[in-house]
N, C-alpha and C. Protein backbone atom coordinates (compact mmCIF):
# COMPACT_ATOMS: atom_id res chain seq x y z
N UNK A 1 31.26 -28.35 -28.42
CA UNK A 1 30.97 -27.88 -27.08
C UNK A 1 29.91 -28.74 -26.38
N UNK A 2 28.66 -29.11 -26.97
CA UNK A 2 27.78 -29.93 -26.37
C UNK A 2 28.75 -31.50 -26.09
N UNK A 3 29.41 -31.89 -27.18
CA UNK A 3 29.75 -32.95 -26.42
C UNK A 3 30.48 -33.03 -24.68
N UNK A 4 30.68 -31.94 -24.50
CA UNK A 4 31.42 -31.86 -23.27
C UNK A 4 30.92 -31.50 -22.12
N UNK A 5 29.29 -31.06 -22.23
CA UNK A 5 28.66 -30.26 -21.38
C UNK A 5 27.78 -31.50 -20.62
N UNK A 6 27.31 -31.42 -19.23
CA UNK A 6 26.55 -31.98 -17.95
C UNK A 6 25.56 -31.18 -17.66
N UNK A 7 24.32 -31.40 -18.04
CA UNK A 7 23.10 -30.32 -17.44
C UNK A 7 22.49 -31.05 -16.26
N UNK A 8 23.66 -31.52 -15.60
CA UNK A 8 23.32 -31.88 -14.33
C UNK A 8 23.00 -30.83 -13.28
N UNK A 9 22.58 -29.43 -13.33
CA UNK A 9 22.28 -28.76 -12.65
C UNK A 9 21.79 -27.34 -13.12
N UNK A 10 20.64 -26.84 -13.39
CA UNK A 10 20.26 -26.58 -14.80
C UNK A 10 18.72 -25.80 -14.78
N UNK A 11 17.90 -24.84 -15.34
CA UNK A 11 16.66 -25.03 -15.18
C UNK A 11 16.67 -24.76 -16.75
N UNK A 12 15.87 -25.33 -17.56
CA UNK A 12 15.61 -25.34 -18.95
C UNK A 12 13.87 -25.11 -19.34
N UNK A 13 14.03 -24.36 -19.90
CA UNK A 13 12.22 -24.01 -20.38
C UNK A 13 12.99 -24.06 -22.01
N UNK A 14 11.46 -24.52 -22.86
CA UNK A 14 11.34 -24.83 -24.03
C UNK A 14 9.80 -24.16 -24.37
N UNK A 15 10.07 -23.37 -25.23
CA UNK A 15 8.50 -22.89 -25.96
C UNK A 15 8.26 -23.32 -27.16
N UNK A 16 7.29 -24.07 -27.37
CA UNK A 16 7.05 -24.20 -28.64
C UNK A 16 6.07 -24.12 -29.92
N UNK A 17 5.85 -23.70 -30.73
CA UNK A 17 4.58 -23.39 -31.66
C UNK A 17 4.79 -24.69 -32.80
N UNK A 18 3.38 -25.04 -32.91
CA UNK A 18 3.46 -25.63 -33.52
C UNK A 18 2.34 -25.20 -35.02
N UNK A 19 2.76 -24.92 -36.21
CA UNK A 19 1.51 -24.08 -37.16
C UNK A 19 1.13 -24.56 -38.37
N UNK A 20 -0.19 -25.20 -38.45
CA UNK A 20 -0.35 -25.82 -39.51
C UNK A 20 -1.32 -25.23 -40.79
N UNK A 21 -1.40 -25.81 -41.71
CA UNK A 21 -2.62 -24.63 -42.92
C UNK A 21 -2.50 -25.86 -43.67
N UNK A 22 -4.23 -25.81 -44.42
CA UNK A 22 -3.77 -27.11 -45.51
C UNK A 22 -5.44 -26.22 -46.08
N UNK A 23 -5.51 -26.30 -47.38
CA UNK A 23 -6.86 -25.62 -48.26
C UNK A 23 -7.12 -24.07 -47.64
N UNK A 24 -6.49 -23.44 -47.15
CA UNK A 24 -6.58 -22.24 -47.42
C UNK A 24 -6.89 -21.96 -45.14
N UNK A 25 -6.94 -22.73 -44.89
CA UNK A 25 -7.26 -22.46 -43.30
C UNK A 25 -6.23 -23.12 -42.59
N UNK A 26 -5.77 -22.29 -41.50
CA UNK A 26 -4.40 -22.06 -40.60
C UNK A 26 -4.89 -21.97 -39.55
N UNK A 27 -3.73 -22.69 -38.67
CA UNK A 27 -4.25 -22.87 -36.99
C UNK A 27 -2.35 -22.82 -36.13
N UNK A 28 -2.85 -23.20 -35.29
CA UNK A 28 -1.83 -22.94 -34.04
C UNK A 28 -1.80 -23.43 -32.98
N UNK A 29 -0.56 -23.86 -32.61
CA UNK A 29 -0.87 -24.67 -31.15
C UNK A 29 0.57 -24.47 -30.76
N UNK A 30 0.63 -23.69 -29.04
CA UNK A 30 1.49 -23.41 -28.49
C UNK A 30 2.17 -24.32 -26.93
N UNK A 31 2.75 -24.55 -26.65
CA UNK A 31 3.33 -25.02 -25.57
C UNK A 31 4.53 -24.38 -24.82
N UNK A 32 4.63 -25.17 -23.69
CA UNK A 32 5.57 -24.44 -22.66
C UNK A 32 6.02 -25.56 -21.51
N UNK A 33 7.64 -25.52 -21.67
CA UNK A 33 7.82 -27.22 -20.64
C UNK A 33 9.02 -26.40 -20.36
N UNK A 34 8.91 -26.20 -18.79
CA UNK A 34 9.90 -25.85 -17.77
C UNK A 34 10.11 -27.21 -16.99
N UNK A 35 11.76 -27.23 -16.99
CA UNK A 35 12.49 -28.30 -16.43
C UNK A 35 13.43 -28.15 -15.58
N UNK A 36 13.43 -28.36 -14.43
CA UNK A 36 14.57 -27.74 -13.48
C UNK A 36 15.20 -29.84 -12.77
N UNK A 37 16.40 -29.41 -13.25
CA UNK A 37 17.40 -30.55 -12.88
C UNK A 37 18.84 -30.52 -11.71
N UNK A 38 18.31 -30.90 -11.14
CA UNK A 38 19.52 -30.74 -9.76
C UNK A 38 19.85 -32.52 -9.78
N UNK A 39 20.54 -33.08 -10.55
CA UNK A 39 21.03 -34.40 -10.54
C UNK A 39 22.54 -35.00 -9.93
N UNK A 40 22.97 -33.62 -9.66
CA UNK A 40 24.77 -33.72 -9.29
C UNK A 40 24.83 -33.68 -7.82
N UNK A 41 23.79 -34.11 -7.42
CA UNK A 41 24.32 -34.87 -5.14
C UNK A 41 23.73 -36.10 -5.20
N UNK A 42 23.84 -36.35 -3.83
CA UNK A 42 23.25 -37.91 -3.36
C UNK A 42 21.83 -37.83 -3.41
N UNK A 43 21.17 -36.94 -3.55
CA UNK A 43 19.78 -36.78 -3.60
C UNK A 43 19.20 -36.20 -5.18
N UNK A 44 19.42 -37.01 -5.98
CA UNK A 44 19.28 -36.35 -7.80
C UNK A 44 17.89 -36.19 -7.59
N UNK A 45 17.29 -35.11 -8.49
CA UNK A 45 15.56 -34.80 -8.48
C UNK A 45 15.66 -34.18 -9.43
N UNK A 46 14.38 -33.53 -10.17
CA UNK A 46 14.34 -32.84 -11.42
C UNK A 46 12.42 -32.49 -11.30
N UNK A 47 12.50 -31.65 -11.85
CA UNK A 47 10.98 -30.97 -11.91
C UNK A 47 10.47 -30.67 -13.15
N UNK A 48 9.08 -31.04 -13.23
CA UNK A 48 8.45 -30.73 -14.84
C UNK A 48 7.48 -30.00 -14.71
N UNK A 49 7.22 -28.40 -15.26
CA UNK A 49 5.65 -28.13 -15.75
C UNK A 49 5.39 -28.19 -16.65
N UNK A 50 4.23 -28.13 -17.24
CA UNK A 50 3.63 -28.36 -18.03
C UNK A 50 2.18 -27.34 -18.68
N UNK A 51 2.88 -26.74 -19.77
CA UNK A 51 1.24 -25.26 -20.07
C UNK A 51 1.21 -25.86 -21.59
N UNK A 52 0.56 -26.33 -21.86
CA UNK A 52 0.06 -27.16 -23.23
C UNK A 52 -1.51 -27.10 -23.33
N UNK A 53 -1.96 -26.18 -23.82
CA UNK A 53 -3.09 -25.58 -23.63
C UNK A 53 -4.51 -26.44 -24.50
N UNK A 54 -5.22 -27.02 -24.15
CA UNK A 54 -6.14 -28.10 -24.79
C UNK A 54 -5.48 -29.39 -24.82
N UNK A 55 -4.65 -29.76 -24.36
CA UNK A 55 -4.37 -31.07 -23.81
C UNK A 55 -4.48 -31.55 -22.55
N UNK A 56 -4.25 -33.08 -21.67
CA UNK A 56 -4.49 -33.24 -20.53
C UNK A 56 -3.03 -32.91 -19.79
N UNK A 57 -2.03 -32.36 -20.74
CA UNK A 57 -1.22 -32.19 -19.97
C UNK A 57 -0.95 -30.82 -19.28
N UNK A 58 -1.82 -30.13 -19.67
CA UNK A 58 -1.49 -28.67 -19.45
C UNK A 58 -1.70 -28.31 -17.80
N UNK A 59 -0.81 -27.87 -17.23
CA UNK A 59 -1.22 -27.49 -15.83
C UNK A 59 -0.86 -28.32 -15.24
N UNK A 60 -0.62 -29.45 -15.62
CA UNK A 60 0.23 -30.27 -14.82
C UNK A 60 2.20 -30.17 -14.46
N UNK A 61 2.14 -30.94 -13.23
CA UNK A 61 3.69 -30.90 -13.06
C UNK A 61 3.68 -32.06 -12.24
N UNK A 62 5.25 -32.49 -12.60
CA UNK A 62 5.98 -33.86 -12.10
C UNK A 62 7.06 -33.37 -11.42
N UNK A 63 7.16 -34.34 -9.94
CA UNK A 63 8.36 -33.91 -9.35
C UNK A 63 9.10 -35.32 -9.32
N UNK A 64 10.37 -35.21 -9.43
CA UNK A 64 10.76 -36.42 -9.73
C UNK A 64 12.29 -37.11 -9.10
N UNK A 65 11.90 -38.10 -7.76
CA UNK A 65 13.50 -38.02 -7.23
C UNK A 65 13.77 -39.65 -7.48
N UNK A 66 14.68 -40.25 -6.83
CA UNK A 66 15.45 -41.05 -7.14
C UNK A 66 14.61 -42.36 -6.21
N UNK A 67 13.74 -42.29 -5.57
CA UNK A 67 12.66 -43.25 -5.43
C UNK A 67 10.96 -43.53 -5.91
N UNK A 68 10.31 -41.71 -6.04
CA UNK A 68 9.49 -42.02 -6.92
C UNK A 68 9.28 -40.51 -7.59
N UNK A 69 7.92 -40.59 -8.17
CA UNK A 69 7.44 -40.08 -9.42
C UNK A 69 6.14 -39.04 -8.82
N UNK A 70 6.46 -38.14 -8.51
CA UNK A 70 4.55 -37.37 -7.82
C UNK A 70 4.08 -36.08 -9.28
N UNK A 71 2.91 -36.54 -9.72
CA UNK A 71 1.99 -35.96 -10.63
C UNK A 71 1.43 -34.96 -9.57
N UNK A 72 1.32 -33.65 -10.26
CA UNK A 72 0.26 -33.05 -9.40
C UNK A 72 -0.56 -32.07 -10.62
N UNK A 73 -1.68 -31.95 -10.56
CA UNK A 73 -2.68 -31.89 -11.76
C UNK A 73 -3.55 -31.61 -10.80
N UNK A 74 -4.10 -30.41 -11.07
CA UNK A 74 -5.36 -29.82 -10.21
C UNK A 74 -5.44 -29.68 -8.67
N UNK A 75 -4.13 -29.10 -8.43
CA UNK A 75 -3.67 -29.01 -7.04
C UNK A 75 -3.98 -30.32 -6.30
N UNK A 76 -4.09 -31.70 -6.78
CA UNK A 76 -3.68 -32.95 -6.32
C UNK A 76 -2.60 -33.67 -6.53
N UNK A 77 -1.55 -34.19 -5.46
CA UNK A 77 -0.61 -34.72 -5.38
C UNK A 77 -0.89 -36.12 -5.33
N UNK A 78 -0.35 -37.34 -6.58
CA UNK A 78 -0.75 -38.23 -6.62
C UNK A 78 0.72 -38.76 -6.89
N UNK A 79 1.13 -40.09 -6.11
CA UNK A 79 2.58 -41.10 -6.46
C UNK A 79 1.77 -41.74 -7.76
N UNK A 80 2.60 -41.79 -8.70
CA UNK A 80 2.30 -42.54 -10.16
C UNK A 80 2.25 -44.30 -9.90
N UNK A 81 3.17 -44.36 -8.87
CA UNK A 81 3.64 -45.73 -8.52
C UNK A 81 4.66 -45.83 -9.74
N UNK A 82 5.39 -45.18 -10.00
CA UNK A 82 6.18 -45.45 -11.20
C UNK A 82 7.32 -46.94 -10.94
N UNK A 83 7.64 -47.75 -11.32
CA UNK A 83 8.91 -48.36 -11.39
C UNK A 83 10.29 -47.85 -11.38
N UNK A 84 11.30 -48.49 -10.51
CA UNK A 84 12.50 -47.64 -10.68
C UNK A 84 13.07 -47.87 -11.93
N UNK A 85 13.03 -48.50 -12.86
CA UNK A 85 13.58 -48.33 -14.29
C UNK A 85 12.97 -46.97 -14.71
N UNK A 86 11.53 -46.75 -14.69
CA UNK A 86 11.13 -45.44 -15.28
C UNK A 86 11.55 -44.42 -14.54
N UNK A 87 11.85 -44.06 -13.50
CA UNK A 87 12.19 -43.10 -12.75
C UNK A 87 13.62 -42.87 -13.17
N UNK A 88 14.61 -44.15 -13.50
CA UNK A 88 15.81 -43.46 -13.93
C UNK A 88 16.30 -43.22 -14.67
N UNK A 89 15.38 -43.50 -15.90
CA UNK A 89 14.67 -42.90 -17.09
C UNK A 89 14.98 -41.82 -17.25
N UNK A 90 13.59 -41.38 -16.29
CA UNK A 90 13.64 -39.83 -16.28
C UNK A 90 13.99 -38.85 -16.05
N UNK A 91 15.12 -39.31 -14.59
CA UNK A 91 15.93 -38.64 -14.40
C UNK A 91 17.31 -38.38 -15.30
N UNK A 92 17.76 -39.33 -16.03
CA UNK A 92 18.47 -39.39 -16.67
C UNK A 92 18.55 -38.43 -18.07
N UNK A 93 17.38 -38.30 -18.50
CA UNK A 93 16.78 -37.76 -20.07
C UNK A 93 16.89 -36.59 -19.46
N UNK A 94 16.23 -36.00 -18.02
CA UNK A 94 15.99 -34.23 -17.97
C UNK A 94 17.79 -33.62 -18.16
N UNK A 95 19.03 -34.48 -18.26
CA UNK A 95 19.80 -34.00 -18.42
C UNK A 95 20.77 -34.48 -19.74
N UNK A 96 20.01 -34.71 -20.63
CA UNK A 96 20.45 -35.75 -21.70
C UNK A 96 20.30 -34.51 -22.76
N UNK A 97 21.60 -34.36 -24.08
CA UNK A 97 20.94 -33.49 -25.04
C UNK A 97 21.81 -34.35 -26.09
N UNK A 98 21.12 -35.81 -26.13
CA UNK A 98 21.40 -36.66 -27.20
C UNK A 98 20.98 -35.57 -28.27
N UNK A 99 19.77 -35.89 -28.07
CA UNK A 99 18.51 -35.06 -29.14
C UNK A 99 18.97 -33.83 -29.72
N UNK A 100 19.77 -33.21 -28.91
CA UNK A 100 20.04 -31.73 -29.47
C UNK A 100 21.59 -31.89 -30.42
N UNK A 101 22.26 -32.83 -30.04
CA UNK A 101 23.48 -33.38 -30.65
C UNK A 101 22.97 -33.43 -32.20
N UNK A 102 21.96 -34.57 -32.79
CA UNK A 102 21.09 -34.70 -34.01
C UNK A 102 21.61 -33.81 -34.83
N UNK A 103 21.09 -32.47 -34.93
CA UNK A 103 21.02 -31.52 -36.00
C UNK A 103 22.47 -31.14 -36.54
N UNK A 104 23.29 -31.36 -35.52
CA UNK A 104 25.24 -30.95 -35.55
C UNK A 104 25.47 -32.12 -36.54
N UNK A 105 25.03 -32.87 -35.86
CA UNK A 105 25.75 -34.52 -36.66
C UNK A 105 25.25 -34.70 -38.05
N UNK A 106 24.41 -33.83 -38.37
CA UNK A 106 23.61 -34.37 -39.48
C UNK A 106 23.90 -32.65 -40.15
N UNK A 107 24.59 -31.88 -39.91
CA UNK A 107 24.47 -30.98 -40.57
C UNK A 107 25.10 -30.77 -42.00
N UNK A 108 24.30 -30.20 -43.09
CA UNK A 108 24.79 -29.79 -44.14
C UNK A 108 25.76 -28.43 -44.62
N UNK A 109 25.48 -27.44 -43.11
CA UNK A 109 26.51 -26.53 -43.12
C UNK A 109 26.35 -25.66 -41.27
N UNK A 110 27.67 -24.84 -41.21
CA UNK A 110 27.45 -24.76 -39.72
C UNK A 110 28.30 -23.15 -40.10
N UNK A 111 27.73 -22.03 -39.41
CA UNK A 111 27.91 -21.01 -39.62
C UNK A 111 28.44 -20.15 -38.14
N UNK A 112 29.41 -19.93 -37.96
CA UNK A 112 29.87 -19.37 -36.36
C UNK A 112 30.23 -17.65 -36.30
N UNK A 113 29.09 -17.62 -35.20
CA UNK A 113 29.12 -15.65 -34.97
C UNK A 113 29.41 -15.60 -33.72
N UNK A 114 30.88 -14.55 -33.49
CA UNK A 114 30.78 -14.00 -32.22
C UNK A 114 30.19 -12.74 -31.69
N UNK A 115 29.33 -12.05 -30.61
CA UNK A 115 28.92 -11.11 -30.18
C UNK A 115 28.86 -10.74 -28.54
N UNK A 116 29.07 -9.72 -28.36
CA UNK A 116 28.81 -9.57 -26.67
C UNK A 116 29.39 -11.02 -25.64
N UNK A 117 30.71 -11.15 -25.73
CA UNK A 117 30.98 -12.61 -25.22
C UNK A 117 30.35 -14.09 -25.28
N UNK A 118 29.42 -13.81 -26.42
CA UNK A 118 28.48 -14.98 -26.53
C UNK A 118 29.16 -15.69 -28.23
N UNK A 119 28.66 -16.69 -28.25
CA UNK A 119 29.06 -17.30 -29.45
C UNK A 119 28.36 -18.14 -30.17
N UNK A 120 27.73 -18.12 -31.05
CA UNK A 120 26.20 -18.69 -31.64
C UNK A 120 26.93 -19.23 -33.09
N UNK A 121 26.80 -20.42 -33.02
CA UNK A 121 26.58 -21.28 -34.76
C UNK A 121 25.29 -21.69 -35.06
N UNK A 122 24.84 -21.33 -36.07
CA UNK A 122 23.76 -21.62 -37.08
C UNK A 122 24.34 -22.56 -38.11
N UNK A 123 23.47 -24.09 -37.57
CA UNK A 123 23.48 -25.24 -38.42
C UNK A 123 21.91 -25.11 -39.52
N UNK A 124 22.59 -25.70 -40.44
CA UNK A 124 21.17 -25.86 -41.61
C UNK A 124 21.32 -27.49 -41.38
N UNK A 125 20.24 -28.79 -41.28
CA UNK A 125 20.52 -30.00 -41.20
C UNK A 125 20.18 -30.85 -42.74
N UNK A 126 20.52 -31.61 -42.83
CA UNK A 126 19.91 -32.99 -43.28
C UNK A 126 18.20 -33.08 -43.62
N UNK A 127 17.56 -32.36 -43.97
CA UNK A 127 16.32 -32.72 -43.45
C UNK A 127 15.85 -34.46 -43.28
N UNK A 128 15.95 -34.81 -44.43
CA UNK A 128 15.89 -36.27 -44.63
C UNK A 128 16.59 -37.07 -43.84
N UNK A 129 17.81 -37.51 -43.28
CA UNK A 129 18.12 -37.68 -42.31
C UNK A 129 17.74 -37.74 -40.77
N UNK A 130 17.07 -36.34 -40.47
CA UNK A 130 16.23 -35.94 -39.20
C UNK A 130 15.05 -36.45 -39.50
N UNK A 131 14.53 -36.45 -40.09
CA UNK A 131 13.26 -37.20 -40.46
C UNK A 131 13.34 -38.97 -39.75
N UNK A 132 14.49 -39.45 -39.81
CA UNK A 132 14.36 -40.81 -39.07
C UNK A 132 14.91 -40.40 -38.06
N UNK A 133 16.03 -39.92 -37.49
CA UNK A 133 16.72 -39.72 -36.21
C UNK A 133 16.53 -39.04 -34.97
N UNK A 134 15.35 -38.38 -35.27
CA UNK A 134 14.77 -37.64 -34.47
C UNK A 134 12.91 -37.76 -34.28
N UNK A 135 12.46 -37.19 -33.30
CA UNK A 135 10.85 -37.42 -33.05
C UNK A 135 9.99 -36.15 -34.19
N UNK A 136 9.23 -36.97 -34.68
CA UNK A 136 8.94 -35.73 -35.86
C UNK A 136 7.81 -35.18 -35.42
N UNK A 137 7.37 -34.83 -33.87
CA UNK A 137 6.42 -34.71 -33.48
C UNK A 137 4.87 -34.26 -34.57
N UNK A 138 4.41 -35.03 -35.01
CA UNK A 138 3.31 -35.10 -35.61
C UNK A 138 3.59 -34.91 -37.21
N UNK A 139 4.81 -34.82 -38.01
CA UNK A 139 5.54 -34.69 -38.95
C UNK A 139 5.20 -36.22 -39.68
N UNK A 140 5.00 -36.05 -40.63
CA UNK A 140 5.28 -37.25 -41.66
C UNK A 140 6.74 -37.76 -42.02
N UNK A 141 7.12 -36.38 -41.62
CA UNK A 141 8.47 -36.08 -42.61
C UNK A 141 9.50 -34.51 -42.45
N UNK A 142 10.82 -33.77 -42.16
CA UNK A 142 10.86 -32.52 -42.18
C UNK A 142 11.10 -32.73 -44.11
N UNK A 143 10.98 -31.20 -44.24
CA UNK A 143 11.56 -30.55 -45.88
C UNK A 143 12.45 -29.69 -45.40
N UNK A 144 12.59 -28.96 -43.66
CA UNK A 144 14.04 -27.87 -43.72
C UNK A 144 13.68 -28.26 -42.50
N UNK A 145 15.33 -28.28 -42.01
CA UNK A 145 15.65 -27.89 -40.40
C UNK A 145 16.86 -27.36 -40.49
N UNK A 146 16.71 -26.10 -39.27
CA UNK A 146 17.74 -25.04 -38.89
C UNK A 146 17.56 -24.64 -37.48
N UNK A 147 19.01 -25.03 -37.31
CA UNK A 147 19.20 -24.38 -35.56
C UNK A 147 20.42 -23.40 -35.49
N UNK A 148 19.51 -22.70 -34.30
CA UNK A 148 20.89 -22.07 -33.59
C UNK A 148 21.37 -22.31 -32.09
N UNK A 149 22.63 -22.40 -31.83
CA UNK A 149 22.98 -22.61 -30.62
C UNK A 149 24.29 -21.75 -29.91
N UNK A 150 23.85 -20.91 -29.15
CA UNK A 150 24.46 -19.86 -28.44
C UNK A 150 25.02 -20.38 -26.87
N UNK A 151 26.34 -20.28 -26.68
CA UNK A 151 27.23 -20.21 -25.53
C UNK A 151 27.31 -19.07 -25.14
N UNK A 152 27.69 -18.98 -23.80
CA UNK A 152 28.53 -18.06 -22.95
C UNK A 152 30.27 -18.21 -23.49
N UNK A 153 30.95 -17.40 -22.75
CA UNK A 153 32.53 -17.44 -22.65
C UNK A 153 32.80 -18.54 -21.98
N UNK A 154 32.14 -19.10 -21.08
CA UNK A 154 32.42 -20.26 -20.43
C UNK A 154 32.57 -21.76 -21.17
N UNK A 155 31.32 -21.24 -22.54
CA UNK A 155 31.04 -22.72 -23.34
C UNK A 155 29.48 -23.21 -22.74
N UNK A 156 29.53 -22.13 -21.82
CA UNK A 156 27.63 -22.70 -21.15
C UNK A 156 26.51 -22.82 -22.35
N UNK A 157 25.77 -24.16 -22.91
CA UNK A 157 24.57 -23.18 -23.42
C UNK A 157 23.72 -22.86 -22.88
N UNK A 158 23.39 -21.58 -23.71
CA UNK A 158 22.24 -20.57 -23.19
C UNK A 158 21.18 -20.86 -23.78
N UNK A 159 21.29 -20.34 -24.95
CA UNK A 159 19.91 -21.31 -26.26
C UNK A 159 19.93 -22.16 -26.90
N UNK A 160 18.66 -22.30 -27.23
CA UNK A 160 18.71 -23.36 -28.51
C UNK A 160 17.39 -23.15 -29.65
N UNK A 161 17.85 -22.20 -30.85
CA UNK A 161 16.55 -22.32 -31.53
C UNK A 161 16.34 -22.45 -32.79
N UNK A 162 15.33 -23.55 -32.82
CA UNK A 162 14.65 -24.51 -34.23
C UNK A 162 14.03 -23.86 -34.87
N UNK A 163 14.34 -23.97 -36.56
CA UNK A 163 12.80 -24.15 -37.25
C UNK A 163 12.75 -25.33 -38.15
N UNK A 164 11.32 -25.98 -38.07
CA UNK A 164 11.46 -26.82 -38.69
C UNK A 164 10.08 -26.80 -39.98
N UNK A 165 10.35 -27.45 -40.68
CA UNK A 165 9.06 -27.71 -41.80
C UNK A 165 9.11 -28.84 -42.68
N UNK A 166 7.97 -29.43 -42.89
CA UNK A 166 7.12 -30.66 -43.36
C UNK A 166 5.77 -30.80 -43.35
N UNK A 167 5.27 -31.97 -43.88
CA UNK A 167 4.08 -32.22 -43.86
C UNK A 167 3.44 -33.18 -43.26
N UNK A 168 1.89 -33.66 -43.30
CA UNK A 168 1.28 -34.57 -42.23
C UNK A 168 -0.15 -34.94 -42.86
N UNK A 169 -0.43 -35.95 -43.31
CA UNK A 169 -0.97 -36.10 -43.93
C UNK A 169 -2.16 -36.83 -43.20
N UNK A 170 -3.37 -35.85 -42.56
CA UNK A 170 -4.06 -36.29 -42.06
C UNK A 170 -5.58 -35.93 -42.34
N UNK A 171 -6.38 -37.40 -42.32
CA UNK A 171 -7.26 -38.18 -42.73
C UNK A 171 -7.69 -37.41 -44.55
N UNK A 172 -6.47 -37.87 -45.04
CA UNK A 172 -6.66 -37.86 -46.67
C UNK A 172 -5.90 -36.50 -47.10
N UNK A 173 -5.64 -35.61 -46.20
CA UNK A 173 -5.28 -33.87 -46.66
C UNK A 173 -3.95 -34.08 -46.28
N UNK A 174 -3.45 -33.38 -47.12
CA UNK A 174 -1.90 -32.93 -46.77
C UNK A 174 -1.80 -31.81 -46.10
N UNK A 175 -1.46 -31.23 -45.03
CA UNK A 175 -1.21 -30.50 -43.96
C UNK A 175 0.45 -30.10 -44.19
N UNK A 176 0.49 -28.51 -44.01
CA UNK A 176 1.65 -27.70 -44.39
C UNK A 176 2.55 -27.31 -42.85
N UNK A 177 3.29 -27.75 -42.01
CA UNK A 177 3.67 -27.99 -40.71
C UNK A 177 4.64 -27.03 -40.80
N UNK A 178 4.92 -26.28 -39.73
CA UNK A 178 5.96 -24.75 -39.16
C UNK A 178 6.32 -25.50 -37.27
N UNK A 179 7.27 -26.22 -37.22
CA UNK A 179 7.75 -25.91 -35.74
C UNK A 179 8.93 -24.65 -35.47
N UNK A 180 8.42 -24.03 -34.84
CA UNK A 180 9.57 -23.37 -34.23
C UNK A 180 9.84 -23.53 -32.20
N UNK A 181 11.10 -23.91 -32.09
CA UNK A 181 11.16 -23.98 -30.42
C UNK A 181 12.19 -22.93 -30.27
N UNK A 182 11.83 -22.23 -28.75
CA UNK A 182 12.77 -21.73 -28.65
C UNK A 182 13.40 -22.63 -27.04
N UNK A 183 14.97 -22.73 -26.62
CA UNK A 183 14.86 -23.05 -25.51
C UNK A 183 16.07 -22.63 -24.84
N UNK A 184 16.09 -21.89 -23.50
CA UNK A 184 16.68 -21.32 -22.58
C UNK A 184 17.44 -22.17 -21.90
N UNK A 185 18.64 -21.88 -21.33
CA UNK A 185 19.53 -22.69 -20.01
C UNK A 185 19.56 -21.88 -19.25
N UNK A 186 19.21 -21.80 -17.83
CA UNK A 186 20.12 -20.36 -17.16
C UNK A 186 20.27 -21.13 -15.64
N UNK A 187 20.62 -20.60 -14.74
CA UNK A 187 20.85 -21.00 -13.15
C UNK A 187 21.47 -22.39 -12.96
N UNK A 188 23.12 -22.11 -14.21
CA UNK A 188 23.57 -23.37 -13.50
C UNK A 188 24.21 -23.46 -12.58
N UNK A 189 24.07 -24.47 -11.65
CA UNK A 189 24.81 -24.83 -10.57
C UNK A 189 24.28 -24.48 -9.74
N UNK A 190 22.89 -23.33 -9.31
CA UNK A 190 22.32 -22.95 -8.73
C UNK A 190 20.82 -22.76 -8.72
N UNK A 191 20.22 -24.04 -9.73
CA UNK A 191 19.04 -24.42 -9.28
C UNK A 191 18.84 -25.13 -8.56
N UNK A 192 17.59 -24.79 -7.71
CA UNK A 192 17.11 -25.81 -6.74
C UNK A 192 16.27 -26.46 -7.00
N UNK A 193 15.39 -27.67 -7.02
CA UNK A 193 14.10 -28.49 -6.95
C UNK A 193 13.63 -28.73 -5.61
N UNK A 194 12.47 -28.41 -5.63
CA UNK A 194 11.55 -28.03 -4.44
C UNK A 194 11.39 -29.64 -4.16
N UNK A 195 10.67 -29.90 -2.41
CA UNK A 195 10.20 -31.46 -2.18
C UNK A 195 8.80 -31.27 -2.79
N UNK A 196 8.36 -32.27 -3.63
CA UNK A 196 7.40 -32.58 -4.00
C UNK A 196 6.11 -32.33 -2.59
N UNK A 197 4.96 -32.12 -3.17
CA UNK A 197 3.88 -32.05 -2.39
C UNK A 197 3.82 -33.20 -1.67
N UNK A 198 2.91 -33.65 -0.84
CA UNK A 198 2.33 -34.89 0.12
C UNK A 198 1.61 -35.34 -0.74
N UNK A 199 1.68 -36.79 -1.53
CA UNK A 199 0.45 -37.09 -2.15
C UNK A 199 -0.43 -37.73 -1.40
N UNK A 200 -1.80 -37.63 -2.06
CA UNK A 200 -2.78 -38.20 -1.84
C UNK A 200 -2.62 -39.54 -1.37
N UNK A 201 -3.03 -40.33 -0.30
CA UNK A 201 -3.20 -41.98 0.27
C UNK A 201 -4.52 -42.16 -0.38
């Protein structure tokens, strides 16, 4: 089904935890990246926020059309001056689910449930495999990955949700790693992307 699907019009939020423990002390770090993609007219654009809480990215958002790139971070609207290679980049990726393809292609088993007109397979992957083919965001390495991915009757997806685990071996300690994402599709064909603010001269 993903091979056939266009999130050329789309709003996608992704939550994610990220949970680590290594000698007996455990921590946590949460995120949140809402993506709204309207790429299917003469005017393609796509929108990013950003709630990543103790990073510089948090609170920020990118609006993003087919000439430039506007950051806005602390209710200032700033042009990045981006290049048009990076801009079509980016427009390109907010509707790309190479990445989500990964875990199918590499799976070691794939499990299919129907319910309430919806239709969800649970893949178990490769771990070792995903470990090179994919971004191991702060991972040395996975030891398990498992997804699920839920359609509509249409074949729309609706979700998509990970768990992953490995380790990270930082400054001498081995670190015990838990990702879990969860991530939503909904308002296709009928999201909009707002005009970016006025940036700053």
């Amino acid at each position: 089904m993903l091979n056939a699907m266009a999130l050329n019009n789309v709003t996608v939020d992704t939550k994610m935890v990220i949970e680590a423990g290594a000698d007996g002390v455990n921590g946590s770090q949460t995120s949140d990246i809402l993506v709204k993609v309207a790429t299917d007219s003469d005017d393609p654009r796509a929108y990013y926020r950003y709630d990543m809480p103790g990073t510089e990215l948090d609170g920020v958002e990118m609006y993003v059309t087919s000439a430039q790139l506007i950051a806005v971070a602390d209710g200032t609207a700033v042009d990045t001056g981006s290049d048009q290679a990076e801009i079509d980049a980016l427009l390109a990726s907010s509707s790309d689910l190479t990445s989500a393809l990964v875990p199918i292609q590499n799976a070691t088993s794939i499990e299919k449930t129907e319910a309430d007109g919806t239709t969800t397979f649970h893949v178990v992957s490769d771990p070792a495999a995903l470990s090179t083919q994919l971004p191991t965001d702060g991972f040395d390495g996975y030891t398990s990955y498992e997804a699920d991915y839920t359609f509509d009757a249409d074949g729309r997806l609706l979700a998509m949700t990970m768990k992953a685990t490995g380790t990270a071996d930082q400054s001498g300690t081995e670190v015990q790693l838990t990702m879990t994402t969860t991530t939503t599709y909904s308002d296709y064909g009928t999201t909009v992307v707002e005009d970016a603010p006025e940036p700053v001269q």
